[in-house]
Protein backbone atom coordinates (compact mmCIF):
# COMPACT_ATOMS: atom_id res chain seq x y z
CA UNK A 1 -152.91 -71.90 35.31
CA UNK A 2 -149.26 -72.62 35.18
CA UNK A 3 -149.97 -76.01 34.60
CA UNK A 4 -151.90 -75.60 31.74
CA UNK A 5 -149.32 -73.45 29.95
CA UNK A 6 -146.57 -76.06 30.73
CA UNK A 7 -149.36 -78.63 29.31
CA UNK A 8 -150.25 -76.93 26.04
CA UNK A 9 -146.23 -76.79 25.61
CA UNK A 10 -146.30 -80.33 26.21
CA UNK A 11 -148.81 -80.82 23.79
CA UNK A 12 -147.41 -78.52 21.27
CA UNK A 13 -144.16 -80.15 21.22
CA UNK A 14 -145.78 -84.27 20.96
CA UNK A 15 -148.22 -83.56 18.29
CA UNK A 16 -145.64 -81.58 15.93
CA UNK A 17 -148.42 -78.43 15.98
CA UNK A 18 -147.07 -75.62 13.77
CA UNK A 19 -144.71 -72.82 15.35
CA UNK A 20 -147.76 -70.56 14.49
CA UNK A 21 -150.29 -73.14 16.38
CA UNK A 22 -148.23 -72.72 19.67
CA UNK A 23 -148.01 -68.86 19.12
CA UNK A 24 -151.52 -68.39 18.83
CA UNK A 25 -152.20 -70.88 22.23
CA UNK A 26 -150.60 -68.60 24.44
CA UNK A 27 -151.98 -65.31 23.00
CA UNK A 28 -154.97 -65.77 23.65
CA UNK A 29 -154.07 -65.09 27.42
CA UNK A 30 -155.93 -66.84 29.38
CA UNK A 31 -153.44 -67.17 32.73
CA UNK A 32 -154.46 -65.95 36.13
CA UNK A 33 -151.46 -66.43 38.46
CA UNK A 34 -149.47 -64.70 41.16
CA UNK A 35 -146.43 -64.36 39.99
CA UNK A 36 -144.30 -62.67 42.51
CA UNK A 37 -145.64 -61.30 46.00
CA UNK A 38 -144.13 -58.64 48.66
CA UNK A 39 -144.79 -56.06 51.49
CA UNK A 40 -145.25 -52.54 50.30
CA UNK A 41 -142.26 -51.15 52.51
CA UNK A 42 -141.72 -54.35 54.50
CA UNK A 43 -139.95 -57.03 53.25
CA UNK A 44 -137.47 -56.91 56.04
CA UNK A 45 -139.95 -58.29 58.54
CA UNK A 46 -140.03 -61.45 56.21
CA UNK A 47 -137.58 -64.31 57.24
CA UNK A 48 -137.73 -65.87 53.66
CA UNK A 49 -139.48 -64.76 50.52
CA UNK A 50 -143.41 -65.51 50.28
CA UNK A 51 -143.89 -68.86 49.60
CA UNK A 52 -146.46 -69.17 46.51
CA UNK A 53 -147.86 -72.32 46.21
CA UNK A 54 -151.02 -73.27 43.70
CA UNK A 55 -153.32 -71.21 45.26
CA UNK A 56 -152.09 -70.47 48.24
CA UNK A 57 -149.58 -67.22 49.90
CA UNK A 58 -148.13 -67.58 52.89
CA UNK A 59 -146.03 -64.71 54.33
CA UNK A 60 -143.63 -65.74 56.96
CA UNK A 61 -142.79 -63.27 59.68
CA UNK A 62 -139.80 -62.92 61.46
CA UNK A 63 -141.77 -61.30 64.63
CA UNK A 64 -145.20 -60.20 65.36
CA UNK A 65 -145.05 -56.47 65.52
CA UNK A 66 -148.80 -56.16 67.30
CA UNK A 67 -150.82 -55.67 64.39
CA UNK A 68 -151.55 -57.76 61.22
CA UNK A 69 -152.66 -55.24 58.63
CA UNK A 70 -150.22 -55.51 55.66
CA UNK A 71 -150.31 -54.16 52.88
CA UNK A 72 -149.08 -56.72 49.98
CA UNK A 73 -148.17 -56.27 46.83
CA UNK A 74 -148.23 -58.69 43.57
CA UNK A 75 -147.09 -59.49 40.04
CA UNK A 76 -149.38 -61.43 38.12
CA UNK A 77 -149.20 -62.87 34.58
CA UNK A 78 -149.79 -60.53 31.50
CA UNK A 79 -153.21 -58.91 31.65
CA UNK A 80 -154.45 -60.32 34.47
CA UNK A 81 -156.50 -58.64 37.03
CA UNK A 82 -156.98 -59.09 40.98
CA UNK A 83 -159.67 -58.44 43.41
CA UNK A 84 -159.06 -56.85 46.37
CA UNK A 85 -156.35 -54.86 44.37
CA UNK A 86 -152.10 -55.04 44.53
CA UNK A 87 -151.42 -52.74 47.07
CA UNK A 88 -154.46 -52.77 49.54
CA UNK A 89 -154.16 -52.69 52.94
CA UNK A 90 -156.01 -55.39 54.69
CA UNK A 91 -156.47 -56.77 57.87
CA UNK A 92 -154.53 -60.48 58.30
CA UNK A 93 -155.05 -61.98 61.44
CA UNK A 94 -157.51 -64.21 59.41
CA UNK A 95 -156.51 -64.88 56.24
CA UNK A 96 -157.84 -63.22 53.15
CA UNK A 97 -158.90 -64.42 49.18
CA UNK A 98 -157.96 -62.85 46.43
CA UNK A 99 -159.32 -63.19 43.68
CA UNK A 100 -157.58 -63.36 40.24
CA UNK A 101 -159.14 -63.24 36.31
CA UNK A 102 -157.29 -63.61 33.40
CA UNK A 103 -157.37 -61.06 30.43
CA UNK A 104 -160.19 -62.69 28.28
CA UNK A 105 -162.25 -63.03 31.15
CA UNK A 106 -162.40 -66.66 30.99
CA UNK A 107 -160.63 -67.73 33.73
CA UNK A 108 -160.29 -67.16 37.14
CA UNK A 109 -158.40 -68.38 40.70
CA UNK A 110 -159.08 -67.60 43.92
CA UNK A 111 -155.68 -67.90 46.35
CA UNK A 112 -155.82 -67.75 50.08
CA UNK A 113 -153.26 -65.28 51.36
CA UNK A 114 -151.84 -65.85 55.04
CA UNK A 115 -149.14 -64.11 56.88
CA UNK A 116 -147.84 -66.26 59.60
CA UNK A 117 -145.39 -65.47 62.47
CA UNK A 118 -142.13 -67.85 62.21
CA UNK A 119 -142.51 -69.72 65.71
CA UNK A 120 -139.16 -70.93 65.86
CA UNK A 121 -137.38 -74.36 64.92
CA UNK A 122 -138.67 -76.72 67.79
CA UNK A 123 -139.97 -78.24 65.05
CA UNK A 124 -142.60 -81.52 65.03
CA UNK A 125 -144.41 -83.21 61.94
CA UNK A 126 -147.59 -85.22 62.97
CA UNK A 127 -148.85 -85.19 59.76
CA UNK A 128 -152.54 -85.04 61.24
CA UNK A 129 -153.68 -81.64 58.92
CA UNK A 130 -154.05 -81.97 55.38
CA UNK A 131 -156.35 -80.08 52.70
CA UNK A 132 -157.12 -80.87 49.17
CA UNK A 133 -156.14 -78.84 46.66
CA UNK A 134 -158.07 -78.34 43.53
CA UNK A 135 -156.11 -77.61 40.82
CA UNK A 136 -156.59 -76.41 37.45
CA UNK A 137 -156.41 -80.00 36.11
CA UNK A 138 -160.43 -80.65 36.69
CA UNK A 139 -160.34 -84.45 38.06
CA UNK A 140 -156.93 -83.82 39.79
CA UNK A 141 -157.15 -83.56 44.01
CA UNK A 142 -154.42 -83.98 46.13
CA UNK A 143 -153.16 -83.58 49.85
CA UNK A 144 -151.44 -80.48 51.38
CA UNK A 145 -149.82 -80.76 54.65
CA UNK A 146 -150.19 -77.82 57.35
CA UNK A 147 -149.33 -77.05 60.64
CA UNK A 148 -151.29 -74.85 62.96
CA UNK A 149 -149.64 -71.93 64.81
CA UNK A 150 -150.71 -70.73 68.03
CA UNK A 151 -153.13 -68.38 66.45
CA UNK A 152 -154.74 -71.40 64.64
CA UNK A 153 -153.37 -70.21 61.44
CA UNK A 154 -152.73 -72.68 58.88
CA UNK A 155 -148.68 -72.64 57.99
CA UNK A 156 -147.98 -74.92 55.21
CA UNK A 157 -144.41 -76.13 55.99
CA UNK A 158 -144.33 -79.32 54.08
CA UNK A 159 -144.42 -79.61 50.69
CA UNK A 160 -144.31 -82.40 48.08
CA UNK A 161 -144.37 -82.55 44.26
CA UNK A 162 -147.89 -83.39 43.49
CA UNK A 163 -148.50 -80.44 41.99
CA UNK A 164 -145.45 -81.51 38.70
CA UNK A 165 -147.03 -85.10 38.90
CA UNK A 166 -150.85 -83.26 38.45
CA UNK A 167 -150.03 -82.45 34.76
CA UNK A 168 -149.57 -85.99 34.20
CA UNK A 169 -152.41 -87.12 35.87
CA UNK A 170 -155.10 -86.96 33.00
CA UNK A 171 -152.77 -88.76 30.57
CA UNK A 172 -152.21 -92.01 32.89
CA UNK A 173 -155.82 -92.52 33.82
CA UNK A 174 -158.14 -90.53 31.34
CA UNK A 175 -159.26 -87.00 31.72
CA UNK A 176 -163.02 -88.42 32.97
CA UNK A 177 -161.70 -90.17 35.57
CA UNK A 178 -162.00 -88.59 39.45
CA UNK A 179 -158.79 -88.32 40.50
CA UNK A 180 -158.39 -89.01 44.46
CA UNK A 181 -155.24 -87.66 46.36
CA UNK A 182 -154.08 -91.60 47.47
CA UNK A 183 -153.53 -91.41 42.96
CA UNK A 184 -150.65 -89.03 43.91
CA UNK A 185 -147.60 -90.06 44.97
CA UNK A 186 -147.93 -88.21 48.16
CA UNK A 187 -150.93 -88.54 50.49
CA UNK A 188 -152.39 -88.67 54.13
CA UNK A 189 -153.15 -91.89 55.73
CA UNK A 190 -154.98 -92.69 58.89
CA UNK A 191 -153.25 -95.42 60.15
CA UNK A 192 -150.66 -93.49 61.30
CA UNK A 193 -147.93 -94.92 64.59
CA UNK A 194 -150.20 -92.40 65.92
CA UNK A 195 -153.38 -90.95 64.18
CA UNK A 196 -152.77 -89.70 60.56
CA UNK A 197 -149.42 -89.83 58.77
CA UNK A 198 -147.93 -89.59 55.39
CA UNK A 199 -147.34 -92.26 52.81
CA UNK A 200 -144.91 -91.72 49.89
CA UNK A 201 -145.03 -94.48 47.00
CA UNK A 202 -143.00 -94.18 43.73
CA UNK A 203 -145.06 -94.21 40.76
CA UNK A 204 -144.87 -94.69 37.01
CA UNK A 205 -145.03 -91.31 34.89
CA UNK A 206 -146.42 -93.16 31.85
CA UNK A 207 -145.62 -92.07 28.13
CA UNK A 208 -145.55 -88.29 28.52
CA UNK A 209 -143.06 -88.88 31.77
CA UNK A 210 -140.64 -90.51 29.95
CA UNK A 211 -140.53 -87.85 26.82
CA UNK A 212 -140.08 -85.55 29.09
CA UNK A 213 -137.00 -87.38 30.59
CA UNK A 214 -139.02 -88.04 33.90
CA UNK A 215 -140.02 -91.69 33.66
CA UNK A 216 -140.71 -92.12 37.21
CA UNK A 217 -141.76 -89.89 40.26
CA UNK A 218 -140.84 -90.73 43.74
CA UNK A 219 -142.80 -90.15 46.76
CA UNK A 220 -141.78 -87.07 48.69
CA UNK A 221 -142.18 -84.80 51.57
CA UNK A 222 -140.06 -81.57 52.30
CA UNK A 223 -139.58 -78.50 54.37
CA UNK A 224 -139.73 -75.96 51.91
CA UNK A 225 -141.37 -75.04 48.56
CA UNK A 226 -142.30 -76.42 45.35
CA UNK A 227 -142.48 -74.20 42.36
CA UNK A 228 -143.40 -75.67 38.98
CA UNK A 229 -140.84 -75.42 36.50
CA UNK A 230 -138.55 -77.63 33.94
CA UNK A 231 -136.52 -79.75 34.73
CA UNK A 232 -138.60 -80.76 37.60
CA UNK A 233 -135.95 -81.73 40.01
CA UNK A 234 -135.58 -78.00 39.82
CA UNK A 235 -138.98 -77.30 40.92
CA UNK A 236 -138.12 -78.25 44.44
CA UNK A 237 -136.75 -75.25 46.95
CA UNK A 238 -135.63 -77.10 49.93
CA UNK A 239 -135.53 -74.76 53.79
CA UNK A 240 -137.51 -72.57 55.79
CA UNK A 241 -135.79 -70.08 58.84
CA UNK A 242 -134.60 -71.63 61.59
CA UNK A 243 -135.02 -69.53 64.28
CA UNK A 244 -133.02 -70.70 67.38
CA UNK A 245 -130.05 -69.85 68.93
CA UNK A 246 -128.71 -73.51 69.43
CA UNK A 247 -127.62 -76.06 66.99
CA UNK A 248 -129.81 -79.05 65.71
CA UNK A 249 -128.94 -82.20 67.04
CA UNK A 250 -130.92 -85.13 65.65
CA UNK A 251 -133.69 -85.75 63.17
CA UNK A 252 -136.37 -88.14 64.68
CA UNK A 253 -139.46 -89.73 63.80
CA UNK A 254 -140.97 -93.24 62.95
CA UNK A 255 -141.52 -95.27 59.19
CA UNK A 256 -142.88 -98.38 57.42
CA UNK A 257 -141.00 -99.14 54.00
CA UNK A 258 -141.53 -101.41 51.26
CA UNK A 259 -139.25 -101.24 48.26
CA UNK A 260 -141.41 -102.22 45.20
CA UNK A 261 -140.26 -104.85 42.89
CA UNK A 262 -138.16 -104.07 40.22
CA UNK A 263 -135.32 -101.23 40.30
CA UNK A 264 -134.75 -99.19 37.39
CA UNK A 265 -131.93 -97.07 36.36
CA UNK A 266 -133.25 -94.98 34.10
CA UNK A 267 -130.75 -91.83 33.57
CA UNK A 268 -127.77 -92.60 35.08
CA UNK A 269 -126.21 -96.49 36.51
CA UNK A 270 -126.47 -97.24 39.99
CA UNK A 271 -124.96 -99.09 42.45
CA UNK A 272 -128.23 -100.27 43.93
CA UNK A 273 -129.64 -103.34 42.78
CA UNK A 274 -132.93 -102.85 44.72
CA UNK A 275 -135.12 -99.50 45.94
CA UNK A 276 -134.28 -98.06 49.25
CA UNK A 277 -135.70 -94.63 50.76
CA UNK A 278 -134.05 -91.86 51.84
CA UNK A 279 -134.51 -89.12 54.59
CA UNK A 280 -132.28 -86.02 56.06
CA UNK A 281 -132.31 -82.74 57.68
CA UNK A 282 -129.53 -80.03 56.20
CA UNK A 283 -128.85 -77.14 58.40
CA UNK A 284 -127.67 -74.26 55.58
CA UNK A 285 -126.22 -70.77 55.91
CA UNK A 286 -128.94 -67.92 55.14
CA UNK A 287 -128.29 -65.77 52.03
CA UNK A 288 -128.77 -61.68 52.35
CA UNK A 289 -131.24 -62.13 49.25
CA UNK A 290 -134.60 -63.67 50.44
CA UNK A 291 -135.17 -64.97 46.70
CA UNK A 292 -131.64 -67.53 47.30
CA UNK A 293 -132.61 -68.86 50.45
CA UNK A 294 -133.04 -72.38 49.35
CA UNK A 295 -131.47 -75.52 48.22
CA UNK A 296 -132.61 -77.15 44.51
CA UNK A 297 -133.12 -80.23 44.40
CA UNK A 298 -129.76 -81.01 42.74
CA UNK A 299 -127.51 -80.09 45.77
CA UNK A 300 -125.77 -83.45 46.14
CA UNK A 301 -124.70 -82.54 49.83
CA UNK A 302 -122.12 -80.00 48.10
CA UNK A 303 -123.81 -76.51 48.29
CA UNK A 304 -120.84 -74.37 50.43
CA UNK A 305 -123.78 -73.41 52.46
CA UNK A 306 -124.43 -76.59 54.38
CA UNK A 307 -123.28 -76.34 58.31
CA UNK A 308 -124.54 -79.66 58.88
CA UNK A 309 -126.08 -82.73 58.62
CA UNK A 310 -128.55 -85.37 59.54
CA UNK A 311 -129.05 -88.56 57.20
CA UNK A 312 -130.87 -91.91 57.14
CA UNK A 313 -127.90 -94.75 57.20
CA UNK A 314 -127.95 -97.86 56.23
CA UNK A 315 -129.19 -99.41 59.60
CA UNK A 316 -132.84 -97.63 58.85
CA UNK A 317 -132.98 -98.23 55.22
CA UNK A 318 -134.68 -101.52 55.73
CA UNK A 319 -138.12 -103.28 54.51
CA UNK A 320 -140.19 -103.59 57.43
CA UNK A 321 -143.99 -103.76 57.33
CA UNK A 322 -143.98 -102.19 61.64
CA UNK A 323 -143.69 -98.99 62.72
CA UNK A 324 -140.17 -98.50 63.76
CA UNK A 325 -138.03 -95.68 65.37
CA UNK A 326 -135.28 -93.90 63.82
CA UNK A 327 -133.13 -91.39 65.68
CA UNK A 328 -130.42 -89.67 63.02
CA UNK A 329 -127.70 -87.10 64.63
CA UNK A 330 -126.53 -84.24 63.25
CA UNK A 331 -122.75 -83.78 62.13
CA UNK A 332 -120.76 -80.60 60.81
CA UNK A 333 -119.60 -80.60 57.60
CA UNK A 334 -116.55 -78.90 55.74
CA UNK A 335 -115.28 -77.48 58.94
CA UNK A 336 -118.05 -75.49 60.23
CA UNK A 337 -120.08 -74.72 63.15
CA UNK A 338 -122.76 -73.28 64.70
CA UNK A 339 -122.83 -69.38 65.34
CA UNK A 340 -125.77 -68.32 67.15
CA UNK A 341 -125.38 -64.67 66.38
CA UNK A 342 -125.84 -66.22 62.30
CA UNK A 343 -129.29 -67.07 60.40
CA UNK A 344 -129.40 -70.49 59.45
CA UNK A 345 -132.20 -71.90 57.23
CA UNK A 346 -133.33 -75.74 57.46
CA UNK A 347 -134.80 -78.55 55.49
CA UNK A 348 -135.89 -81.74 56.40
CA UNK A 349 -136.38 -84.12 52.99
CA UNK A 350 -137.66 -87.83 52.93
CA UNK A 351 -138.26 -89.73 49.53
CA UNK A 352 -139.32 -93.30 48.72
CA UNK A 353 -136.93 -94.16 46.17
CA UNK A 354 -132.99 -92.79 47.58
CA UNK A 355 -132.30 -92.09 43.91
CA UNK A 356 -135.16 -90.68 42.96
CA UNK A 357 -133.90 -87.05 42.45
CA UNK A 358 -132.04 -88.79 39.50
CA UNK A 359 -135.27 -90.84 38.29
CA UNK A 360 -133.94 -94.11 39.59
CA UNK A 361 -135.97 -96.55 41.61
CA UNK A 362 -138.86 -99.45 41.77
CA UNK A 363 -142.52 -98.04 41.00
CA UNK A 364 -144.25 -99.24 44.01
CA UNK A 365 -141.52 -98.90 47.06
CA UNK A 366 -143.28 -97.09 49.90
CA UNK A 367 -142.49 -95.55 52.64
CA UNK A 368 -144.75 -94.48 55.59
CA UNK A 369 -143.52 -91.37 57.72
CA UNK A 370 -145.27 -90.05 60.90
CA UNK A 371 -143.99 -87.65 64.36
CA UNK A 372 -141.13 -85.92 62.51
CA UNK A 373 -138.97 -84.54 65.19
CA UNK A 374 -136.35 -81.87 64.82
CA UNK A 375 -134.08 -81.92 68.48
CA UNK A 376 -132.64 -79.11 69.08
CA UNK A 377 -131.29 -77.32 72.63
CA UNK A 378 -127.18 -78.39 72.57
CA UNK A 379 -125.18 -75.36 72.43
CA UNK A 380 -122.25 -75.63 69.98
């Protein structure tokens, strides 16, 4: 539903409709979103703020206290309703729909609500689970990684940005045209170095992309959360807890890249004269406020939060058509180091175009990730 408020802004805005027009679009209130979610009388159990996604909630806990009846509370969008009601106490240890309808009745979306235990940062990305999300765009359908926990329950750790490239979708390929998630620029593959894995290919935004000063969206895959908003490089929350009481040392894993053909540098010059990708884990301090425990996508490696780092070099940013290893270690930065008796949050980020935070690349380049490893277990 967010979408389609951000859309008939969009729309507002390119066909010069009347201030009155736009007005009269969004009173006719037809959103039905979570907003904002919580714990009655628990949020300290969380290790970082729900993570709302399009029509998913996932509640992360810090430790499994025995039992999994919570009682969570929400903030939807003006007039909107919910079924089972804010505030009811319900049993979790399988997740549980909710059901939301917008004021005039006319709408309604049904989210998934999970509350999952945080198992820790001995962290490894296979890639082999992925749903399709419906969205609110009617031919849009892309991927969603998750991982499993020990209880089987599905914790979405990854994220990408299909969801800001959905609200493009219908204008590059026509509203009656089925839109499959390989359309996106993020997507499961089978052919994986083993089983499924994830392919990331920079594509062209089209007309409405560029208006909107975002003529091209890279491929990409994070450990965090996406949240739809404008700019869209600001849509992108980067960490999740980590939730071990010795220091990363090395991001690992295995990729395919080809750079498409011609590089673009659309907002601001660059020193490359052809695509590369990029990929890197950032180990960051935690903040006492669960709502500021991430990194936009604008940090430039300069938040004062960053304890260290892990990043692709040039010796991996190569073309190569085989699966082939990479093995990145971390480093401290700015004089730091590890405290285990601190709470550190962590992101892992990869991206087919390196610049592509800033809009620059080659439509095309992609890059094929699979068996995402973060090493931990050396004591600083």
């Amino acid at each position: 539903m967010e979408q389609k408020r951000i859309l008939s802004f969009m729309i507002c805005i390119m066909l010069f409709f009347g201030l009155n027009g736009c007005i009269k679009e969004e009173a006719l209130n037809t959103e039905a979103d979570i907003e904002q979610a919580s714990i009655l009388n628990g949020d300290l159990a969380l290790s970082t703020a729900p993570s709302i996604g399009n029509n998913t909630i996932i509640f992360k806990l810090k430790r499994f206290s025995g039992s999994y009846v919570h009682t969570p509370e929400f903030v939807l969008t003006p007039g909107a309703t919910i079924l089972p009601k804010s505030g009811t106490e319900l049993d979790f240890s399988q997740p549980q729909k909710y059901t939301v309808t917008s004021q005039d009745g006319a709408w309604s979306k049904t989210y998934t609500v999970s509350f999952v235990v945080d198992e820790g940062a001995n962290f490894y990305g296979a890639f082999e689970n992925a749903q399709v999300v419906d969205t609110d765009n009617p031919v849009g359908h892309y991927h969603q990684f998750f991982e499993l926990t020990a209880d089987a329950q599905k914790n979405i750790i990854w994220e990408t940005a299909n969801e800001g490239y959905n609200i493009l979708a219908g204008t590059l390929v026509g509203e009656d045209k089925d839109l499959i998630p390989s359309f996106y620029p993020t997507s499961q593959v089978t052919d994986g170095y083993l089983g499924n894995a994830a392919k990331l290919m920079t594509k062209d935004t089209g007309p409405l992309g560029g208006m909107f000063g975002s003529p091209l969206a890279a491929g990409n895959l994070f450990v965090g959360e996406f949240r739809l908003t404008f700019p869209t490089v600001n849509s992108t929350r980067f960490g999740i807890s980590y939730n071990n009481d010795t220091a990363p040392v090395a991001l690992k894993g295995f990729f395919k890249y080809k750079a498409g053909e011609k590089f673009v540098d659309n907002t601001k010059p660059s020193q490359l004269t052809k695509d590369t990708w990029d990929g890197y884990a950032i180990l960051f301090e935690k903040s006492a406020d669960l709502n500021k425990n991430f990194l936009t996508g604008t940090h430039a490696f300069k938040d004062s939060r960053i304890v260290s780092v892990a990043r692709i070099g040039t010796k991996e940013q190569i073309e190569t058509d085989k699966w082939t290893a990479f093995n990145v270690p971390f480093s401290f930065v700015n004089g730091k180091s590890f405290d285990p008796a601190k709470e550190y949050m962590y992101t892992i980020v990869f991206s087919s175009s390196k610049e592509g935070d800033i809009f620059n690349g080659a439509v095309g380049s992609t890059l094929f990730i699979d068996e995402v490893e973060l090493v931990t277990g050396q004591k600083k």
